[in-house]
Protein backbone atom coordinates (compact mmCIF):
# COMPACT_ATOMS: atom_id res chain seq x y z
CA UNK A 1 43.80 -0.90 -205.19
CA UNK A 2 40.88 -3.17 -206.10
CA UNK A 3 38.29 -2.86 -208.67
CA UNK A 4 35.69 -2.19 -206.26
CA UNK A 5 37.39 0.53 -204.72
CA UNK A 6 38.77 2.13 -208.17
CA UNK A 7 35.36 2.64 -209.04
CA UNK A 8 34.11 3.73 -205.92
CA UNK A 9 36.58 6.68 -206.28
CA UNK A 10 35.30 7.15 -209.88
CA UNK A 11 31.79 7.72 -208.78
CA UNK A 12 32.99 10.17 -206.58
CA UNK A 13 34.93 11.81 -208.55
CA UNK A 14 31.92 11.90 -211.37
CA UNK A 15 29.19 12.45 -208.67
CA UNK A 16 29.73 16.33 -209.26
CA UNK A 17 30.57 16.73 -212.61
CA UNK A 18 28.33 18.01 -215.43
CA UNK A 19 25.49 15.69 -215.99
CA UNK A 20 25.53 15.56 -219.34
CA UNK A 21 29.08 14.24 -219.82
CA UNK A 22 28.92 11.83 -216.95
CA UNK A 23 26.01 8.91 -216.52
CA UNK A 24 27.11 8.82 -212.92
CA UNK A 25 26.44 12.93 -212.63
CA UNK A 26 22.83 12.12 -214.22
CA UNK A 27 21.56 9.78 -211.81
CA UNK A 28 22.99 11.93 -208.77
CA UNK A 29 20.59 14.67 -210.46
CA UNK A 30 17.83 12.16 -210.69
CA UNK A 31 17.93 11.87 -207.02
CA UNK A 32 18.00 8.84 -205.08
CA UNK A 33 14.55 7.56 -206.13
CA UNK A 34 15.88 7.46 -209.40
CA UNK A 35 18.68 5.39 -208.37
CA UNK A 36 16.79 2.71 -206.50
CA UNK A 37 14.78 2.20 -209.58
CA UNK A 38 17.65 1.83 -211.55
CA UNK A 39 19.29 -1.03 -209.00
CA UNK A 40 15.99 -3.04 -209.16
CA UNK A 41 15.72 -2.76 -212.88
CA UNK A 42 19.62 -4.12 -212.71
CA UNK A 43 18.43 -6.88 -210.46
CA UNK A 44 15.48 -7.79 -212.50
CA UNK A 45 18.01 -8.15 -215.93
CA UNK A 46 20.23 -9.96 -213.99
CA UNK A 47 17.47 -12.83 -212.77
CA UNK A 48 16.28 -12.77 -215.90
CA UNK A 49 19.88 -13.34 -217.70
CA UNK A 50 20.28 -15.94 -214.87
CA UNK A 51 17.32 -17.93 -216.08
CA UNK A 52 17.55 -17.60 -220.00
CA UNK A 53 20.71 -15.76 -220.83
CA UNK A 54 24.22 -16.51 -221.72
CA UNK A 55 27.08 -16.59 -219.28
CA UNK A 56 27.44 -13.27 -221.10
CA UNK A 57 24.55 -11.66 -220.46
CA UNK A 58 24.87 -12.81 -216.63
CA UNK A 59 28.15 -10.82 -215.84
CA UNK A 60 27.18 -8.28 -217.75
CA UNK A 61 23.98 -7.60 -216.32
CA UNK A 62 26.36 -8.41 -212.56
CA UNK A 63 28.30 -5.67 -213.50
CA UNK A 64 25.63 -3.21 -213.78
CA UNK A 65 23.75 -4.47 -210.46
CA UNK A 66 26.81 -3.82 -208.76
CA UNK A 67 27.51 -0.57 -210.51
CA UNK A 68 24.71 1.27 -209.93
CA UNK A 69 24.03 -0.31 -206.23
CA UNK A 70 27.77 1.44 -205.49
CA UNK A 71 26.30 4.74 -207.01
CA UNK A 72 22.87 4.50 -204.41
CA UNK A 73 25.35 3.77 -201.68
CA UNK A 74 27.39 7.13 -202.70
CA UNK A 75 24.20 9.08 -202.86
CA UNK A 76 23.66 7.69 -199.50
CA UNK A 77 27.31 9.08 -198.15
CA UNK A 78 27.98 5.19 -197.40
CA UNK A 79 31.01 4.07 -197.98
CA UNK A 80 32.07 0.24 -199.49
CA UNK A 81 33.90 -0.26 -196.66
CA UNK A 82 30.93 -0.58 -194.21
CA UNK A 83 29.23 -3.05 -196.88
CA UNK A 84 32.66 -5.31 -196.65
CA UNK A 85 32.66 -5.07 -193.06
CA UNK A 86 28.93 -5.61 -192.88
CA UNK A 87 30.04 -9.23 -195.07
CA UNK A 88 33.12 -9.45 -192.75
CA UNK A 89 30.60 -9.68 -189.73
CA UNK A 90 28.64 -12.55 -191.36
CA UNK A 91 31.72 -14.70 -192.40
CA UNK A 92 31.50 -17.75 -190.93
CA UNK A 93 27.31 -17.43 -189.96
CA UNK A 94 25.35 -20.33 -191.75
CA UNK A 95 22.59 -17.98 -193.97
CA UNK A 96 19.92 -19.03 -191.63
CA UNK A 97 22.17 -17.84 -188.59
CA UNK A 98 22.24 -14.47 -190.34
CA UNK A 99 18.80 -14.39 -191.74
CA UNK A 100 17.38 -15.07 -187.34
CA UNK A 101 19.59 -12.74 -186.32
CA UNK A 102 17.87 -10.08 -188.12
CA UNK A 103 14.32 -10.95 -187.39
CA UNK A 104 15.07 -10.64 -183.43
């Protein structure tokens, strides 16, 4: 089993425990509005370490993005697999393929 999909079990796992002895159990009690703001915040630090941090900072502040994006997607019911699959389908698409294909 991957990383990815070792913590996507943990957040399920934690999803319904007692919020106050699980961070993952908070934000599902914050609700999902709570969670989006929490994935741009990530993405903001992670720019921002991109530009003027260490190497350091940068996968550390990677981690989180990609942390709390897999706890949104849990809140959502969706499940890693259909964001691999979703990458799967683009494989081999320049970005600018991709990118049309979305605007048509």
């Amino acid at each position: 089993m991957d990383t990815l999909t070792r913590l996507e079990h943990t957040i399920a796992e934690r999803r319904s425990a007692d919020p106050g002895s699980s961070y993952v159990a908070q934000l599902t009690s914050r609700g999902v509005p709570v969670m989006a703001r929490k994935v741009g915040e990530e993405a903001v630090e992670t720019a921002v370490a991109a530009l003027s941090g260490t190497r350091e900072d940068l996968v550390g502040e990677a981690a989180d993005v990609i942390f709390h994006l897999m706890v949104l997607l849990a809140a959502k019911g969706i499940p890693l697999r259909e964001v691999m699959e979703e990458l799967d389908r683009r494989e081999g698409l320049s970005g600018l393929e991709e990118k049309a294909s979305r605007s048509e």
